[in-house]
PDB file of N, CA and C in Angstrom:
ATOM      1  N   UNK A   1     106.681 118.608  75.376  1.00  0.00           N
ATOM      2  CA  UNK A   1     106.986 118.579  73.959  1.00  0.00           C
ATOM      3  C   UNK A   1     107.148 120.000  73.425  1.00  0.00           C
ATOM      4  N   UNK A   2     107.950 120.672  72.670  1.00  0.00           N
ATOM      5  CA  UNK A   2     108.691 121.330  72.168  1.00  0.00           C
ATOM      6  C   UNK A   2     107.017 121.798  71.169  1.00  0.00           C
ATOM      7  N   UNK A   3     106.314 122.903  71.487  1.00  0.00           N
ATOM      8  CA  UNK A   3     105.384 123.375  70.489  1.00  0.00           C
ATOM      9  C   UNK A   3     105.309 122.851  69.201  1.00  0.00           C
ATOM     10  N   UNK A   4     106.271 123.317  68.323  1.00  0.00           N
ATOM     11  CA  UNK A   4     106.426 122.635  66.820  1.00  0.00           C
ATOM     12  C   UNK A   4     106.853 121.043  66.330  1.00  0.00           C
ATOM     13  N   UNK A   5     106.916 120.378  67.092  1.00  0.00           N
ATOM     14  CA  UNK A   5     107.297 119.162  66.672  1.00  0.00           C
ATOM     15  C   UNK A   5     105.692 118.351  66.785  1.00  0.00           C
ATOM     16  N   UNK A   6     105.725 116.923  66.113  1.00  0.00           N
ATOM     17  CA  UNK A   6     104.715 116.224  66.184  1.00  0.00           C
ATOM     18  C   UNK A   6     105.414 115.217  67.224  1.00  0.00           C
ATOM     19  N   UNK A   7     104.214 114.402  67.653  1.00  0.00           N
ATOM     20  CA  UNK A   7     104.527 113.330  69.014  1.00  0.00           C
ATOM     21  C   UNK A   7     105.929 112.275  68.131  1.00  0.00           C
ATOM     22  N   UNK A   8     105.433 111.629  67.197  1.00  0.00           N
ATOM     23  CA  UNK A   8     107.032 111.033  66.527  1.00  0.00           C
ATOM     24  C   UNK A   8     107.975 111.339  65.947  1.00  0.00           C
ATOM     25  N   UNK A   9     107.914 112.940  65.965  1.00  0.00           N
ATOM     26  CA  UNK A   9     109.355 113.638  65.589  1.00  0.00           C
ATOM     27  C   UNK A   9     109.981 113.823  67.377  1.00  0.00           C
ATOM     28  N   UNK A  10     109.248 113.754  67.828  1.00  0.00           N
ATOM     29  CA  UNK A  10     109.942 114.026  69.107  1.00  0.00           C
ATOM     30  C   UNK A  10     110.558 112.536  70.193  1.00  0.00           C
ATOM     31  N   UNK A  11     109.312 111.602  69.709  1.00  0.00           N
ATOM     32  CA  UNK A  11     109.979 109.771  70.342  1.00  0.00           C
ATOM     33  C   UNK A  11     110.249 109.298  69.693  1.00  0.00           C
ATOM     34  N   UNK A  12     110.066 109.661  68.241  1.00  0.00           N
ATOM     35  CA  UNK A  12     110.857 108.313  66.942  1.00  0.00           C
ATOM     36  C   UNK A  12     109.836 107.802  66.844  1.00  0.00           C
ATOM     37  N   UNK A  13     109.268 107.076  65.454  1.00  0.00           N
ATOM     38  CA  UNK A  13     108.432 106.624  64.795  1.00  0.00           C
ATOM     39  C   UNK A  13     107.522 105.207  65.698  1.00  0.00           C
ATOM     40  N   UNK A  14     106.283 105.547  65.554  1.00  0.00           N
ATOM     41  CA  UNK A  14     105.927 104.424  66.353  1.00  0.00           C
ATOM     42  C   UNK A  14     106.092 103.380  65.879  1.00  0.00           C
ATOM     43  N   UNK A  15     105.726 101.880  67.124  1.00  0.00           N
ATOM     44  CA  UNK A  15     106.573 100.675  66.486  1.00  0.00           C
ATOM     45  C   UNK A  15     105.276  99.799  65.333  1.00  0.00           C
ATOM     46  N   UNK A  16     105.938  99.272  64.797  1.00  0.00           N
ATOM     47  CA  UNK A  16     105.145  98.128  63.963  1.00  0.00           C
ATOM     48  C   UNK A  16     105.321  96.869  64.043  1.00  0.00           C
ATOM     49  N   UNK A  17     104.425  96.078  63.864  1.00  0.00           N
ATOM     50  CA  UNK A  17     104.666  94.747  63.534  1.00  0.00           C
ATOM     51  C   UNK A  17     105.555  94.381  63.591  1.00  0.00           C
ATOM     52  N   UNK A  18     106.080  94.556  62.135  1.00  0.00           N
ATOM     53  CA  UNK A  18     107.813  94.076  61.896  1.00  0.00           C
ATOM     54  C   UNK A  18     109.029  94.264  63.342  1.00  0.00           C
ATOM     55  N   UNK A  19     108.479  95.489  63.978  1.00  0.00           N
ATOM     56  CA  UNK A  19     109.787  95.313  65.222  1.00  0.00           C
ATOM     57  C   UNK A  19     109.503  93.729  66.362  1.00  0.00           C
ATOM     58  N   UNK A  20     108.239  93.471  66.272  1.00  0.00           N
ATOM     59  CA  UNK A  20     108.355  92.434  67.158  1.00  0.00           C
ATOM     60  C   UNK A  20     108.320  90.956  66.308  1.00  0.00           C
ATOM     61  N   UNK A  21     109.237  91.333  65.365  1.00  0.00           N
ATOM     62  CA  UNK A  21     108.951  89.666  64.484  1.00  0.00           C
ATOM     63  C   UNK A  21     109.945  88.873  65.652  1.00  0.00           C
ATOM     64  N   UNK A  22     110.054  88.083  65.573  1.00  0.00           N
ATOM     65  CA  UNK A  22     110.753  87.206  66.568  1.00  0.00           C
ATOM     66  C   UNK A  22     110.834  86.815  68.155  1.00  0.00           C
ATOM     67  N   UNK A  23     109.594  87.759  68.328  1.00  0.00           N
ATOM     68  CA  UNK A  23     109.666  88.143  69.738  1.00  0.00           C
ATOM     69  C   UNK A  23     108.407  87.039  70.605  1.00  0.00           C
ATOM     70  N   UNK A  24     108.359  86.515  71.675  1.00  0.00           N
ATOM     71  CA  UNK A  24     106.661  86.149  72.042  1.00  0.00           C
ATOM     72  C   UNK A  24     106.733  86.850  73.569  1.00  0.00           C
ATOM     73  N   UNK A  25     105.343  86.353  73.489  1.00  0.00           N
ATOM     74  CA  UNK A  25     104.616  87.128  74.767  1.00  0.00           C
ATOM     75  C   UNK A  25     105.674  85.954  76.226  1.00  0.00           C
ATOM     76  N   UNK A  26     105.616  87.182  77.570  1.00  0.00           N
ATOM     77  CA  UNK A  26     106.041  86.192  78.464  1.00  0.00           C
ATOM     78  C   UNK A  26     105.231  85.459  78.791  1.00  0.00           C
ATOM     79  N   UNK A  27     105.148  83.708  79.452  1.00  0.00           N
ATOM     80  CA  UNK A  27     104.576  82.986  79.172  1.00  0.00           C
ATOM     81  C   UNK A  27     104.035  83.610  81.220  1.00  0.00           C
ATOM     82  N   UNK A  28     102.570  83.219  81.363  1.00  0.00           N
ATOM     83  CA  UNK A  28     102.464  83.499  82.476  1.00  0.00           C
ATOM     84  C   UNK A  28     102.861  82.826  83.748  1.00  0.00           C
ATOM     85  N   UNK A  29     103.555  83.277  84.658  1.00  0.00           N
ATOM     86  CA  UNK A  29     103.991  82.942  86.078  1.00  0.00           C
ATOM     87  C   UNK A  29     106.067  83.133  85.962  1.00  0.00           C
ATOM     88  N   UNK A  30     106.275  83.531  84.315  1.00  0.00           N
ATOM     89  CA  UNK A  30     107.561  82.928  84.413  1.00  0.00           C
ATOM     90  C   UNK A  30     108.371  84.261  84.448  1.00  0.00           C
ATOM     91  N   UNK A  31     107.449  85.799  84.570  1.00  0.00           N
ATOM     92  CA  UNK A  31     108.258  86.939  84.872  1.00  0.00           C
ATOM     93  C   UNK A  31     107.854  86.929  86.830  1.00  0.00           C
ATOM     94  N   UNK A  32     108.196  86.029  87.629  1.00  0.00           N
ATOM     95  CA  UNK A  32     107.775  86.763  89.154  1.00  0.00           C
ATOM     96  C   UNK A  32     108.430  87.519  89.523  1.00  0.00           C
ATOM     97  N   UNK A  33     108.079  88.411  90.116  1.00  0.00           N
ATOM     98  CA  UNK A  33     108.480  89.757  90.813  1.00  0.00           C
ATOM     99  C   UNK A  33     108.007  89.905  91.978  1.00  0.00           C
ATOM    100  N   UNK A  34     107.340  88.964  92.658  1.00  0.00           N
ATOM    101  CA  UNK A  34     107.599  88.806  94.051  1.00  0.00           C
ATOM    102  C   UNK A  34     107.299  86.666  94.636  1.00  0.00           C
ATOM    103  N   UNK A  35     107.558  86.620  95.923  1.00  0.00           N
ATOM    104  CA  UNK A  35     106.902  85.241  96.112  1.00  0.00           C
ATOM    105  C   UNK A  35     105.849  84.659  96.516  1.00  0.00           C
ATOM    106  N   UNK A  36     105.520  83.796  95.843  1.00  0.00           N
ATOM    107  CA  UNK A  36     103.863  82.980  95.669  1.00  0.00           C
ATOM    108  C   UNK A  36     103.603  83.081  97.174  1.00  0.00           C
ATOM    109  N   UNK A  37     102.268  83.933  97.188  1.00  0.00           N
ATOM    110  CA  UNK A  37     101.839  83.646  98.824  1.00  0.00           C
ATOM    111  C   UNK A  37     100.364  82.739  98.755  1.00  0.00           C
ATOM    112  N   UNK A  38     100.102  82.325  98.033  1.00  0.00           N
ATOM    113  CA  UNK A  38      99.108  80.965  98.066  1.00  0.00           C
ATOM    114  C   UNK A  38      98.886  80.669  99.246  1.00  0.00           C
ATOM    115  N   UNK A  39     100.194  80.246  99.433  1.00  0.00           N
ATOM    116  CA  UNK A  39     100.284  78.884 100.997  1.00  0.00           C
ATOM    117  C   UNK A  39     100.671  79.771 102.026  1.00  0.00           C
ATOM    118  N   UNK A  40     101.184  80.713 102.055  1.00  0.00           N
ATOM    119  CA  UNK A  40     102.048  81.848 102.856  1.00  0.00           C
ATOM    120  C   UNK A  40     101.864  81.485 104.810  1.00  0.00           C
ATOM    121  N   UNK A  41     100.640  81.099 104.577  1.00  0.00           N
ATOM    122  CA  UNK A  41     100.138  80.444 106.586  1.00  0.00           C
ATOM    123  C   UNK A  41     100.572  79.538 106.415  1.00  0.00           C
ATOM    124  N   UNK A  42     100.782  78.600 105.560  1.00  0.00           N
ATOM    125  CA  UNK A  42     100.908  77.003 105.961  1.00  0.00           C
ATOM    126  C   UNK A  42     102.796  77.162 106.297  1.00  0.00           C
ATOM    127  N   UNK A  43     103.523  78.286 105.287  1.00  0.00           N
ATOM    128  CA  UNK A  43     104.823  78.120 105.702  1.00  0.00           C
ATOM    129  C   UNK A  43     105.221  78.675 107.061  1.00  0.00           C
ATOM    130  N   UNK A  44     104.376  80.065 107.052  1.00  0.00           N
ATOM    131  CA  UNK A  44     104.415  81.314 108.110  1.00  0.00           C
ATOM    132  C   UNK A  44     103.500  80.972 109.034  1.00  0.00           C
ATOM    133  N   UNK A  45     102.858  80.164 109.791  1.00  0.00           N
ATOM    134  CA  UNK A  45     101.751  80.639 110.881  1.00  0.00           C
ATOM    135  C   UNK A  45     101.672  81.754 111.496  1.00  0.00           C
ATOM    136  N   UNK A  46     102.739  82.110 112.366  1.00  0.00           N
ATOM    137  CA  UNK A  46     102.945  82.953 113.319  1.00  0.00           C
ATOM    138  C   UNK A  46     102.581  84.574 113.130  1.00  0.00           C
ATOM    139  N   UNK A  47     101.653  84.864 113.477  1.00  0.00           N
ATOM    140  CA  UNK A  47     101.009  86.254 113.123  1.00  0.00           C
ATOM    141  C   UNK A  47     102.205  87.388 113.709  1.00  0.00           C
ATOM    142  N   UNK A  48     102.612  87.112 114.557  1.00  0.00           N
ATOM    143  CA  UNK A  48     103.589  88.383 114.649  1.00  0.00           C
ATOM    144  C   UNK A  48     105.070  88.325 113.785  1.00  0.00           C
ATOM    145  N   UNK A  49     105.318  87.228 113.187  1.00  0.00           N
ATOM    146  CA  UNK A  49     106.214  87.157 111.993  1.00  0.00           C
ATOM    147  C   UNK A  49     105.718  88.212 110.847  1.00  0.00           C
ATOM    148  N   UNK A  50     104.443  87.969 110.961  1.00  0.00           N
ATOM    149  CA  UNK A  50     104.099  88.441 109.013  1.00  0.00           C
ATOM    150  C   UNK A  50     103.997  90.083 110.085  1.00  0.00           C
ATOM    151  N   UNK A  51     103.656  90.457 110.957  1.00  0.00           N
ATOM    152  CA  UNK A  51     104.031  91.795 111.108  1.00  0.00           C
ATOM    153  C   UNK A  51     104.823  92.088 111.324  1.00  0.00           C
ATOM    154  N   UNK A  52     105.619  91.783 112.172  1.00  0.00           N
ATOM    155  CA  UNK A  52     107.549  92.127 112.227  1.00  0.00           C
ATOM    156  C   UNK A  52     107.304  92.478 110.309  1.00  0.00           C
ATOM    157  N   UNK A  53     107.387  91.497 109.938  1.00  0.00           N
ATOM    158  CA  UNK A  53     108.047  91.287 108.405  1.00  0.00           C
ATOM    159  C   UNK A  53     107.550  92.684 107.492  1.00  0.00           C
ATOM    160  N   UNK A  54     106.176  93.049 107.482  1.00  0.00           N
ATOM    161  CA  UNK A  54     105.703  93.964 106.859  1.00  0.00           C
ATOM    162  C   UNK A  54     105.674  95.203 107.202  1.00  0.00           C
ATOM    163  N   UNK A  55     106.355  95.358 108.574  1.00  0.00           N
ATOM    164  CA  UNK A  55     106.475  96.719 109.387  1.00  0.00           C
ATOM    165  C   UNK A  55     108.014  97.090 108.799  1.00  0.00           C
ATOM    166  N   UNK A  56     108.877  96.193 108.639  1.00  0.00           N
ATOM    167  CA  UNK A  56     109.834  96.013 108.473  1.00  0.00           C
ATOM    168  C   UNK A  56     110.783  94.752 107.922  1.00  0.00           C
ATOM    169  N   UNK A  57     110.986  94.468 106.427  1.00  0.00           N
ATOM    170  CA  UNK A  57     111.320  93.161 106.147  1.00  0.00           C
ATOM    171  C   UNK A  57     112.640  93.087 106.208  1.00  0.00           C
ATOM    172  N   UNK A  58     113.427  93.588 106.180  1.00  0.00           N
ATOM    173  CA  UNK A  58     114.985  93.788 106.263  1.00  0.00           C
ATOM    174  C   UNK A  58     115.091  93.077 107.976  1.00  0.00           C
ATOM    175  N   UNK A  59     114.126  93.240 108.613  1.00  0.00           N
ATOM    176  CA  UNK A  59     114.019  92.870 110.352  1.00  0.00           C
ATOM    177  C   UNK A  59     114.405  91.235 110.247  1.00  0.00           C
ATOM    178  N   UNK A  60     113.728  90.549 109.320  1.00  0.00           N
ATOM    179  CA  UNK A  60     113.660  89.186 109.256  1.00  0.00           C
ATOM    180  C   UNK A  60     114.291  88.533 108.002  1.00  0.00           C
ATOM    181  N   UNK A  61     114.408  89.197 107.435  1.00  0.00           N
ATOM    182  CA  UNK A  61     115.334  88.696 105.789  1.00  0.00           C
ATOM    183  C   UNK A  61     116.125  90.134 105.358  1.00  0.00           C
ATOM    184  N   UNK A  62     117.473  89.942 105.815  1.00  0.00           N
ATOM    185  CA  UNK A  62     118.272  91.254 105.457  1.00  0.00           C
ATOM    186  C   UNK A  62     118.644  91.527 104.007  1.00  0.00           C
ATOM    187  N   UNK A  63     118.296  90.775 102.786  1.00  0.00           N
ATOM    188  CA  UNK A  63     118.691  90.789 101.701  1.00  0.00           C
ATOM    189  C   UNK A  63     117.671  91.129 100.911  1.00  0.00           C
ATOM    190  N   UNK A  64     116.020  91.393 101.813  1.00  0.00           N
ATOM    191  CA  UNK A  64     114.992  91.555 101.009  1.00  0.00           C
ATOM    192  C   UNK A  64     114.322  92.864 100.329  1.00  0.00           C
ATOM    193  N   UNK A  65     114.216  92.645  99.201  1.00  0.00           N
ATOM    194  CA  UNK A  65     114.126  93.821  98.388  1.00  0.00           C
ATOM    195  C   UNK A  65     112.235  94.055  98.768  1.00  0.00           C
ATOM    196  N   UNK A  66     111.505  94.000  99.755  1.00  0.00           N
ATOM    197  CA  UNK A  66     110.394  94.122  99.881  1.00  0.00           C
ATOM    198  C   UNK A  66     110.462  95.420 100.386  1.00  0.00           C
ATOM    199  N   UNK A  67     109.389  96.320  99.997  1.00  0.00           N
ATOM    200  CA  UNK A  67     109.194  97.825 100.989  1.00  0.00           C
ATOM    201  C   UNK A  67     108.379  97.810 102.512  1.00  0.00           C
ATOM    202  N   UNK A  68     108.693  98.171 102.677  1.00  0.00           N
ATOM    203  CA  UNK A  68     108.078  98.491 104.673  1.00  0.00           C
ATOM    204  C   UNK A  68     106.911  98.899 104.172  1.00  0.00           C
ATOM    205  N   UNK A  69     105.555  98.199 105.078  1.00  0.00           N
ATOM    206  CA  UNK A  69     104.385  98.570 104.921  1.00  0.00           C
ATOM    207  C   UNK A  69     104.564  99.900 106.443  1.00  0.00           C
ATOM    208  N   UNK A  70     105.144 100.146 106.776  1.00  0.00           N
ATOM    209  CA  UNK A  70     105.067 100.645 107.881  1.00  0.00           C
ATOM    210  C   UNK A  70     104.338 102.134 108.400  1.00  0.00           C
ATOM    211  N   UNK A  71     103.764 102.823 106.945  1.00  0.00           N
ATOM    212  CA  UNK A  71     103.317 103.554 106.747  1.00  0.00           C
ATOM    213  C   UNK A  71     101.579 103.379 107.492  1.00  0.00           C
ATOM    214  N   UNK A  72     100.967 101.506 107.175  1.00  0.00           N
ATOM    215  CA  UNK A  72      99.884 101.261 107.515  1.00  0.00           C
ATOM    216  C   UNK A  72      99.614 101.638 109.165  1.00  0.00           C
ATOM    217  N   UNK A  73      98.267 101.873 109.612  1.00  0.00           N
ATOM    218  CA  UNK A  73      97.732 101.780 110.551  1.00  0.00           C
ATOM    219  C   UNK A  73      97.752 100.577 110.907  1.00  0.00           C
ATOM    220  N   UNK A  74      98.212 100.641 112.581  1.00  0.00           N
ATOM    221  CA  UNK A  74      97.889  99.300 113.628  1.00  0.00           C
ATOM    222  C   UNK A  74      97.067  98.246 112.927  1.00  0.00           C
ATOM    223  N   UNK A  75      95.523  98.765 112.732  1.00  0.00           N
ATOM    224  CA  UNK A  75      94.267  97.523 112.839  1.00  0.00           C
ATOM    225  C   UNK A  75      94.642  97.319 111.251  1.00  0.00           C
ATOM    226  N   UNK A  76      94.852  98.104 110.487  1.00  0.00           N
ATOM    227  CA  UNK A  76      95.836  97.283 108.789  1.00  0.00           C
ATOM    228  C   UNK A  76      96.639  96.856 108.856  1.00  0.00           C
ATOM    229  N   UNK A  77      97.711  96.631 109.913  1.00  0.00           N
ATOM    230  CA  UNK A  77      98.574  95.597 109.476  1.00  0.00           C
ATOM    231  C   UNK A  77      98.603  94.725 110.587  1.00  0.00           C
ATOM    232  N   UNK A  78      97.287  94.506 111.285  1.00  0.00           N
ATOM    233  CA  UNK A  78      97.356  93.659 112.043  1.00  0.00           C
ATOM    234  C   UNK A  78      96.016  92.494 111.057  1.00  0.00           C
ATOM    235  N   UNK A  79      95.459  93.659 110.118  1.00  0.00           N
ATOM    236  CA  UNK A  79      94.096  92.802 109.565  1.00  0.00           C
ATOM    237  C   UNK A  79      94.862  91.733 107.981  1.00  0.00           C
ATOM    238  N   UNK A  80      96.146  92.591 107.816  1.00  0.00           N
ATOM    239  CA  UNK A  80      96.954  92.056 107.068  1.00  0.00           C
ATOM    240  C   UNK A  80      97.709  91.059 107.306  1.00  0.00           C
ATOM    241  N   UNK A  81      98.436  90.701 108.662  1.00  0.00           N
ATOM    242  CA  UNK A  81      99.170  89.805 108.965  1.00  0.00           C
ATOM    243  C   UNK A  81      98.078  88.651 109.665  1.00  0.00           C
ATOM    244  N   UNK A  82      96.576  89.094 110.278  1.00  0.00           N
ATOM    245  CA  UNK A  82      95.861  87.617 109.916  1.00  0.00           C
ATOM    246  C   UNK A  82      95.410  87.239 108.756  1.00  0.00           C
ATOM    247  N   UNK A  83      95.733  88.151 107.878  1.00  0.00           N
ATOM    248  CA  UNK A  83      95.435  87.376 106.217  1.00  0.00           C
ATOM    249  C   UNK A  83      96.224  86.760 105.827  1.00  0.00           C
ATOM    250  N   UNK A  84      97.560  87.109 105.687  1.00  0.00           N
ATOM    251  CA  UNK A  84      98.480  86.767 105.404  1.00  0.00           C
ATOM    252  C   UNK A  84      98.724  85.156 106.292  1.00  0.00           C
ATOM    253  N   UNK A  85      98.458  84.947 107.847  1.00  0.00           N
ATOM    254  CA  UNK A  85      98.443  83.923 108.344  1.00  0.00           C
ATOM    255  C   UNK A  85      97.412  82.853 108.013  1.00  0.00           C
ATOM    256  N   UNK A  86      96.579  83.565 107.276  1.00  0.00           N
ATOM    257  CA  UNK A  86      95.008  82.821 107.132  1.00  0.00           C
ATOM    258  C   UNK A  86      95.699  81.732 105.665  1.00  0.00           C
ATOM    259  N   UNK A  87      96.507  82.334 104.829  1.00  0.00           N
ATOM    260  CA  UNK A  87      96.449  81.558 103.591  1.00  0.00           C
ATOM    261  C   UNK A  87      97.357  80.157 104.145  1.00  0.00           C
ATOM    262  N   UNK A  88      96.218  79.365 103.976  1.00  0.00           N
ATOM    263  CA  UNK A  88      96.629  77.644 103.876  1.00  0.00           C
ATOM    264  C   UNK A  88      96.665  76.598 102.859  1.00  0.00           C
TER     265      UNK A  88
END
């Protein structure tokens, strides 16, 4: 911030009330941003799927916007993909 200015001369006036007349809260489950792994074993069993997948998801779904855990250590993404197999 520019020394002489105040914080809302510099972002524009903070908001009020009145800007969110019409607006509501998102209702919960209906912004997802990724998919329900609840059941994730009952669809996936196979423990070396969910690691292929998390070492690398583009390996098994080429359209998937998921990031590579691939950064994790061996015994983490091996303690991850029996979790991941565990959900039934």
């Amino acid at each position: 911030l520019p020394e002489q200015t105040q914080d809302w001369q510099y972002f524009g006036a903070p908001p009020t009330a009145a800007d969110f007349v019409g607006e509501s809260p998102t209702v919960f489950g209906s912004d997802r941003k990724a998919p329900d792994l609840l059941h994730v074993g009952s669809r996936l069993p196979i423990k070396g799927w969910h690691l292929v997948h998390h070492a690398n998801p583009r390996a098994v779904q080429p359209k998937s916007m998921m990031p590579a855990f691939n950064y994790l250590r061996k015994k983490d993404l091996d303690a991850l993909a029996d979790y991941m197999a565990s959900l039934k």
